[in-house]
N, C-alpha and C. Protein backbone atom coordinates (compact mmCIF):
# COMPACT_ATOMS: atom_id res chain seq x y z
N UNK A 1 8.50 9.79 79.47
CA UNK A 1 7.75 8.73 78.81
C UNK A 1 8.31 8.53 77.39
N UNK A 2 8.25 6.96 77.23
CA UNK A 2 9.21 7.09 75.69
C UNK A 2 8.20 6.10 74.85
N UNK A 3 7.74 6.92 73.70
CA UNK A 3 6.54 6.33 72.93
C UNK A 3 7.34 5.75 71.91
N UNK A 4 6.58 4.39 71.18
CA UNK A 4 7.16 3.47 70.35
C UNK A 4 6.43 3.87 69.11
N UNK A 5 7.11 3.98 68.12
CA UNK A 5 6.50 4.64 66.90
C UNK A 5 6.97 3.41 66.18
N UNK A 6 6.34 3.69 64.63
CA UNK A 6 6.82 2.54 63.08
C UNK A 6 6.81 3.93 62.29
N UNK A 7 7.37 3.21 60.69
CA UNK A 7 7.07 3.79 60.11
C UNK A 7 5.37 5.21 59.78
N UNK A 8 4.96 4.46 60.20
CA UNK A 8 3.21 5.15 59.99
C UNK A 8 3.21 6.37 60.80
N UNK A 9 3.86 6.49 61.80
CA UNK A 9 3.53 7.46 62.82
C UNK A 9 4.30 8.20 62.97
N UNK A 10 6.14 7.39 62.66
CA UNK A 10 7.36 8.16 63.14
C UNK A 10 7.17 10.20 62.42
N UNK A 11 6.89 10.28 61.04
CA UNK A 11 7.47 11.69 60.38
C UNK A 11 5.91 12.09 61.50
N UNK A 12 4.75 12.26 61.39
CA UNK A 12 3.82 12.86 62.48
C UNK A 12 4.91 13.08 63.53
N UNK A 13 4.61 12.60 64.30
CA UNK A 13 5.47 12.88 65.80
C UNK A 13 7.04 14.05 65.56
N UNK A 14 7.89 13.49 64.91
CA UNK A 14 8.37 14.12 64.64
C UNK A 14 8.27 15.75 64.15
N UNK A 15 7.60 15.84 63.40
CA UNK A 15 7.08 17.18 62.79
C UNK A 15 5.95 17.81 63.35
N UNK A 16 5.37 17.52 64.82
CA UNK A 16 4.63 18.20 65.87
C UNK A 16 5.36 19.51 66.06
N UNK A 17 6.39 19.59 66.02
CA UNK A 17 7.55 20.23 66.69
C UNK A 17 8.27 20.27 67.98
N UNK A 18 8.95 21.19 68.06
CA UNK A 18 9.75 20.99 69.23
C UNK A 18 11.03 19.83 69.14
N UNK A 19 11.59 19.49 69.70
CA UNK A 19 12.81 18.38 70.21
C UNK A 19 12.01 17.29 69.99
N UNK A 20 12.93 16.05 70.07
CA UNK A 20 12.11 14.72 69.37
C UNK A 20 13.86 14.31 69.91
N UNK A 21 13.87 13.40 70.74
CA UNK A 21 15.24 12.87 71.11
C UNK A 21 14.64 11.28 70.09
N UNK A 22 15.43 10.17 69.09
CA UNK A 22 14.89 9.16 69.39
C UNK A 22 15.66 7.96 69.23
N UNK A 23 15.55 6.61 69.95
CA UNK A 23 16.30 5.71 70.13
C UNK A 23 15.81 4.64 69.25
N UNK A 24 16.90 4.31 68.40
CA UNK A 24 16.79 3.12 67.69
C UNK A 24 17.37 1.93 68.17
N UNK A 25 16.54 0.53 67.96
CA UNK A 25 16.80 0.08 68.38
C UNK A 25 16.71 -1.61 67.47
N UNK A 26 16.94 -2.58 68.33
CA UNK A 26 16.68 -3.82 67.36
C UNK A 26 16.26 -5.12 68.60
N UNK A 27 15.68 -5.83 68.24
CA UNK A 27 15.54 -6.70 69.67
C UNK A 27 16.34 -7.48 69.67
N UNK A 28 17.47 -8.26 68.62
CA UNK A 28 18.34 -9.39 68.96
C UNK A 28 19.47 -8.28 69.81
N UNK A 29 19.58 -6.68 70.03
CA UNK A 29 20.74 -6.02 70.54
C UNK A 29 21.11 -5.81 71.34
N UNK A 30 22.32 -6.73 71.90
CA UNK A 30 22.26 -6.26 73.67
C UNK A 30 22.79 -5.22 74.17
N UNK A 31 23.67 -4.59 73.29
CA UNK A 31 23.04 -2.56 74.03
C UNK A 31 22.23 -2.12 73.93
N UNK A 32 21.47 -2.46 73.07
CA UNK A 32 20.14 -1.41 72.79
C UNK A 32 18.92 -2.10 74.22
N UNK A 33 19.62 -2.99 74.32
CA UNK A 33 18.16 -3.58 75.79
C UNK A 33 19.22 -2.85 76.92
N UNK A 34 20.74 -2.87 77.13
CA UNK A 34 21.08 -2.32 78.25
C UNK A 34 21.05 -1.04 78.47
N UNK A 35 20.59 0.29 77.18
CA UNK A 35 20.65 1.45 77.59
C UNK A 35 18.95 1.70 77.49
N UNK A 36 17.84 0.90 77.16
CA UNK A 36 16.58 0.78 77.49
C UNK A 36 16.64 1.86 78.78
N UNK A 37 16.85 1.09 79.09
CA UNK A 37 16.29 1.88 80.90
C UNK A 37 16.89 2.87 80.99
N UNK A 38 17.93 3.57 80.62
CA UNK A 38 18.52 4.42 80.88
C UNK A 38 17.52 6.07 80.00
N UNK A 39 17.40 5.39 78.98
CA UNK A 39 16.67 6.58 77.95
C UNK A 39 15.66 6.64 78.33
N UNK A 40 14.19 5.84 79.19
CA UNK A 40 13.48 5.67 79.47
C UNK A 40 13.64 7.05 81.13
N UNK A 41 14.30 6.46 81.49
CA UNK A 41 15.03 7.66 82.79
C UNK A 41 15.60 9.05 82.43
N UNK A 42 15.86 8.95 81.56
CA UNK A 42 15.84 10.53 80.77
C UNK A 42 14.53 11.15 80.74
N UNK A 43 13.97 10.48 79.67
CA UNK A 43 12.37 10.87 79.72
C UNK A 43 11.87 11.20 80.59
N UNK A 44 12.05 10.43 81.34
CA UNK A 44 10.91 11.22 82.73
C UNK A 44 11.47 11.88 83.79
N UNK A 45 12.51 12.28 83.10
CA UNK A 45 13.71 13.75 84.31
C UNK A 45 12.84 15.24 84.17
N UNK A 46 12.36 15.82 85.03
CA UNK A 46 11.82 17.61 84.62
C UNK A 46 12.10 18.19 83.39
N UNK A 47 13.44 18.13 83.70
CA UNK A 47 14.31 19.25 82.71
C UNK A 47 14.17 18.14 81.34
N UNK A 48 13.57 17.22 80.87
CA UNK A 48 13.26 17.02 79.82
C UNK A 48 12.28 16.81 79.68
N UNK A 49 11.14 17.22 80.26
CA UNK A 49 9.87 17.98 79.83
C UNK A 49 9.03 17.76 78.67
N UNK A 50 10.12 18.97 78.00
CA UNK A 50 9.95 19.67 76.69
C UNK A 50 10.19 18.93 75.51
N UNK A 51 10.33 17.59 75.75
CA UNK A 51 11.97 16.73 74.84
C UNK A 51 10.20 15.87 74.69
N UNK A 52 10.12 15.20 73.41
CA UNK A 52 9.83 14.06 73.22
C UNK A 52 10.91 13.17 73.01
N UNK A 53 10.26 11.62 73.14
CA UNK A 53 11.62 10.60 73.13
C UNK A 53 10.33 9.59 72.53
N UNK A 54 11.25 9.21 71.74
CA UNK A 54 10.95 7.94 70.44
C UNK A 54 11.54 6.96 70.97
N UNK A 55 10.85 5.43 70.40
CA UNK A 55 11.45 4.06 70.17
C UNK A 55 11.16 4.27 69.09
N UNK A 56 12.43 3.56 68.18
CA UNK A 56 12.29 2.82 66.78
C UNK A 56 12.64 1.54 66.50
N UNK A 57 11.65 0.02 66.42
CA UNK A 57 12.42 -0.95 65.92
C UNK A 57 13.18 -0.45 64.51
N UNK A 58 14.57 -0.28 64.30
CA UNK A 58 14.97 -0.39 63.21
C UNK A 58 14.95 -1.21 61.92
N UNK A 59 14.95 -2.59 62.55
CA UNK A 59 14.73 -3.78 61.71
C UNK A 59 13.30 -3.63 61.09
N UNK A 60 12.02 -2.69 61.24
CA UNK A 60 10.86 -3.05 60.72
C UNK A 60 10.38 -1.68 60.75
N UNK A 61 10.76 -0.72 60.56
CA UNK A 61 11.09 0.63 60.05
C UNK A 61 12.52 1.15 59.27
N UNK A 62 11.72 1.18 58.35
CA UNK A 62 13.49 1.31 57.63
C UNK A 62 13.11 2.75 57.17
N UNK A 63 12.23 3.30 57.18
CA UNK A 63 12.16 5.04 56.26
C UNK A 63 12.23 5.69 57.32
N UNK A 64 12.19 5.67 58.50
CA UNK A 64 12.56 5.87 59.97
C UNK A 64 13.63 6.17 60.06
N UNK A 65 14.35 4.52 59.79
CA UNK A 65 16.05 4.27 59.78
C UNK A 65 16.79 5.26 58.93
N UNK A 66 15.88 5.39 57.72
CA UNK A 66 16.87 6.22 56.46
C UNK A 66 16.20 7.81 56.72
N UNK A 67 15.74 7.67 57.62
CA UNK A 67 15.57 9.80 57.97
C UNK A 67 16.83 10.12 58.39
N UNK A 68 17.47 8.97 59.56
CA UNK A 68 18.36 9.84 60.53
C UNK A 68 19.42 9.23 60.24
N UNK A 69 20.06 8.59 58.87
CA UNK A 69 21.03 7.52 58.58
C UNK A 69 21.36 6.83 59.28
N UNK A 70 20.67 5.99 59.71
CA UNK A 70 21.24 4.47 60.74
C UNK A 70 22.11 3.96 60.28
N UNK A 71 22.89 3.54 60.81
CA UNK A 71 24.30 2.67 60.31
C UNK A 71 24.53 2.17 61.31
N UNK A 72 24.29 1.62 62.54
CA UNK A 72 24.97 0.70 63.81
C UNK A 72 23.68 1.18 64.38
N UNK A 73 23.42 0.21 65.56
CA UNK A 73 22.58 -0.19 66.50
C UNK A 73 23.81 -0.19 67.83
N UNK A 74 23.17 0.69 69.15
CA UNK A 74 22.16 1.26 69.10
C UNK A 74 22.19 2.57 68.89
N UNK A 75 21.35 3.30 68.03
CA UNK A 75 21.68 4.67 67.25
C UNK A 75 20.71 5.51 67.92
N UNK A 76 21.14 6.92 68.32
CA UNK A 76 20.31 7.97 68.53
C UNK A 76 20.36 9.08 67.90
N UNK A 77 18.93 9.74 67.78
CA UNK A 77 19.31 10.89 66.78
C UNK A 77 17.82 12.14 67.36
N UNK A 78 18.50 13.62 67.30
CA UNK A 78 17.52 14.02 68.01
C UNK A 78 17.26 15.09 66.65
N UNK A 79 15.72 15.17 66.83
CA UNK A 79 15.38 16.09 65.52
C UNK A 79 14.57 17.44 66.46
N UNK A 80 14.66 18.41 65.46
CA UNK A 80 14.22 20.09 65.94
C UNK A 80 13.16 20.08 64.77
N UNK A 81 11.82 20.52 65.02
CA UNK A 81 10.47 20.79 64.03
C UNK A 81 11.21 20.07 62.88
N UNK A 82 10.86 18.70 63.20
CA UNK A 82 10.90 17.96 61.71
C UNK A 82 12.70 17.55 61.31
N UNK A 83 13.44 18.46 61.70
CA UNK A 83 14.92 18.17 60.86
C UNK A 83 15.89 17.59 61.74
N UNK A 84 16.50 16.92 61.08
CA UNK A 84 17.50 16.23 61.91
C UNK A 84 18.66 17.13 62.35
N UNK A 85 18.81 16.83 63.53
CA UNK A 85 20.07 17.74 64.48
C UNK A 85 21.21 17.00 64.50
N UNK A 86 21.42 15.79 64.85
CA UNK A 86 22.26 14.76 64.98
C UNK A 86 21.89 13.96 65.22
N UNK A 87 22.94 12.68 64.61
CA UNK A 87 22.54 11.40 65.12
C UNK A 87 23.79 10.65 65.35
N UNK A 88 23.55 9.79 66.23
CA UNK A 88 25.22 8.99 66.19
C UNK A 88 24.83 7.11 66.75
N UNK A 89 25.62 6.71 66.72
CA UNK A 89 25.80 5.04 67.05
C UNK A 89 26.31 5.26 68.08
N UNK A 90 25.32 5.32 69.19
CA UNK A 90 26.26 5.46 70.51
C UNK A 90 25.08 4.64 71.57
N UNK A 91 25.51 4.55 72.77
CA UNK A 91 24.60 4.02 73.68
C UNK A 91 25.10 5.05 74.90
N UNK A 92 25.84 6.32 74.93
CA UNK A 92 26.38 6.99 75.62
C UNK A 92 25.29 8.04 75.93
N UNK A 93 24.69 7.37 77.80
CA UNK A 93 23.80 8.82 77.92
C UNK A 93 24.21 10.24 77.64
N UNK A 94 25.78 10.77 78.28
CA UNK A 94 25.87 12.06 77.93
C UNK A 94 25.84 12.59 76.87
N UNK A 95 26.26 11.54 75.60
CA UNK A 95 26.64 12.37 73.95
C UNK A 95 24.86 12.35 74.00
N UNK A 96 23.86 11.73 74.58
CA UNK A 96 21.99 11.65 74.13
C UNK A 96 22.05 13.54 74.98
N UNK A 97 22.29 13.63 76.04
CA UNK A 97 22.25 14.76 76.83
C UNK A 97 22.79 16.21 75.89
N UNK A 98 24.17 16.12 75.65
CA UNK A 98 24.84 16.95 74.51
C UNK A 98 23.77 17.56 73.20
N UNK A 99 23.52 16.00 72.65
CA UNK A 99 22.60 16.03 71.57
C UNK A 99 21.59 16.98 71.52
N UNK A 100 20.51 17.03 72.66
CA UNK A 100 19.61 17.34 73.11
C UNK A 100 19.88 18.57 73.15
N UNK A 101 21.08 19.56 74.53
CA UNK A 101 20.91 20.60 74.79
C UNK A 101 21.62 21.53 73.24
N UNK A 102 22.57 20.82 72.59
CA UNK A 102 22.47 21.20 70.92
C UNK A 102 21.14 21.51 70.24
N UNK A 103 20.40 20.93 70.08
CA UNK A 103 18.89 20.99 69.75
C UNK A 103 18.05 22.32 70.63
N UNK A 104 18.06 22.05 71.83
CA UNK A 104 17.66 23.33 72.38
C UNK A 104 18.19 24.63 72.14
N UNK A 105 19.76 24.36 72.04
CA UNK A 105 20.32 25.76 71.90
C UNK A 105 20.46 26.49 69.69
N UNK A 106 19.62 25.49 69.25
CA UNK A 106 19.58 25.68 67.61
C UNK A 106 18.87 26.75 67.60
């Protein structure tokens, strides 16, 4: 399940703890609508469970944007209790997968 956060909510969620995978995104972006479904299908795999998964409009969260340095759309970035692990400009499920088991193995 992939919950849509803003500014107001994003640092909460985040700082629950645990993994926090999350996808930024923008609505004029047409990668960020073609790997939609794909991150959405992550989420609800077993073995990511344990993983929360974020939406971020980028365009209308920007202290969001400037936690995990956004610089290109569509950007993912996975955080461990609160801190950022990595983030990159990618729309590449495996580098989101990588990301993740990095985070687990911190």
């Amino acid at each position: 399940m992939v919950h849509p956060v803003d500014d107001t909510t994003f640092e909460s969620k985040i700082n629950e703890g645990g993994i926090v995978a999350v996808k930024y995104y923008a609505d004029w972006c047409g990668s960020c609508k073609l790997f939609a479904p794909k991150f959405r299908r992550i989420s609800d795999e077993d073995e990511m469970s344990d993983v929360t998964f974020l939406d971020v409009n980028a365009e209308v969260s920007e202290k969001a944007r400037k936690l995990a340095g956004v610089d290109n759309l569509p950007f993912l970035a996975v955080f461990k209790d609160g801190e950022l692990v990595e983030g990159s400009a990618t729309s590449k499920e495996e580098y989101l997968r990588k990301m993740i088991e990095k985070a687990k193995n911190a």
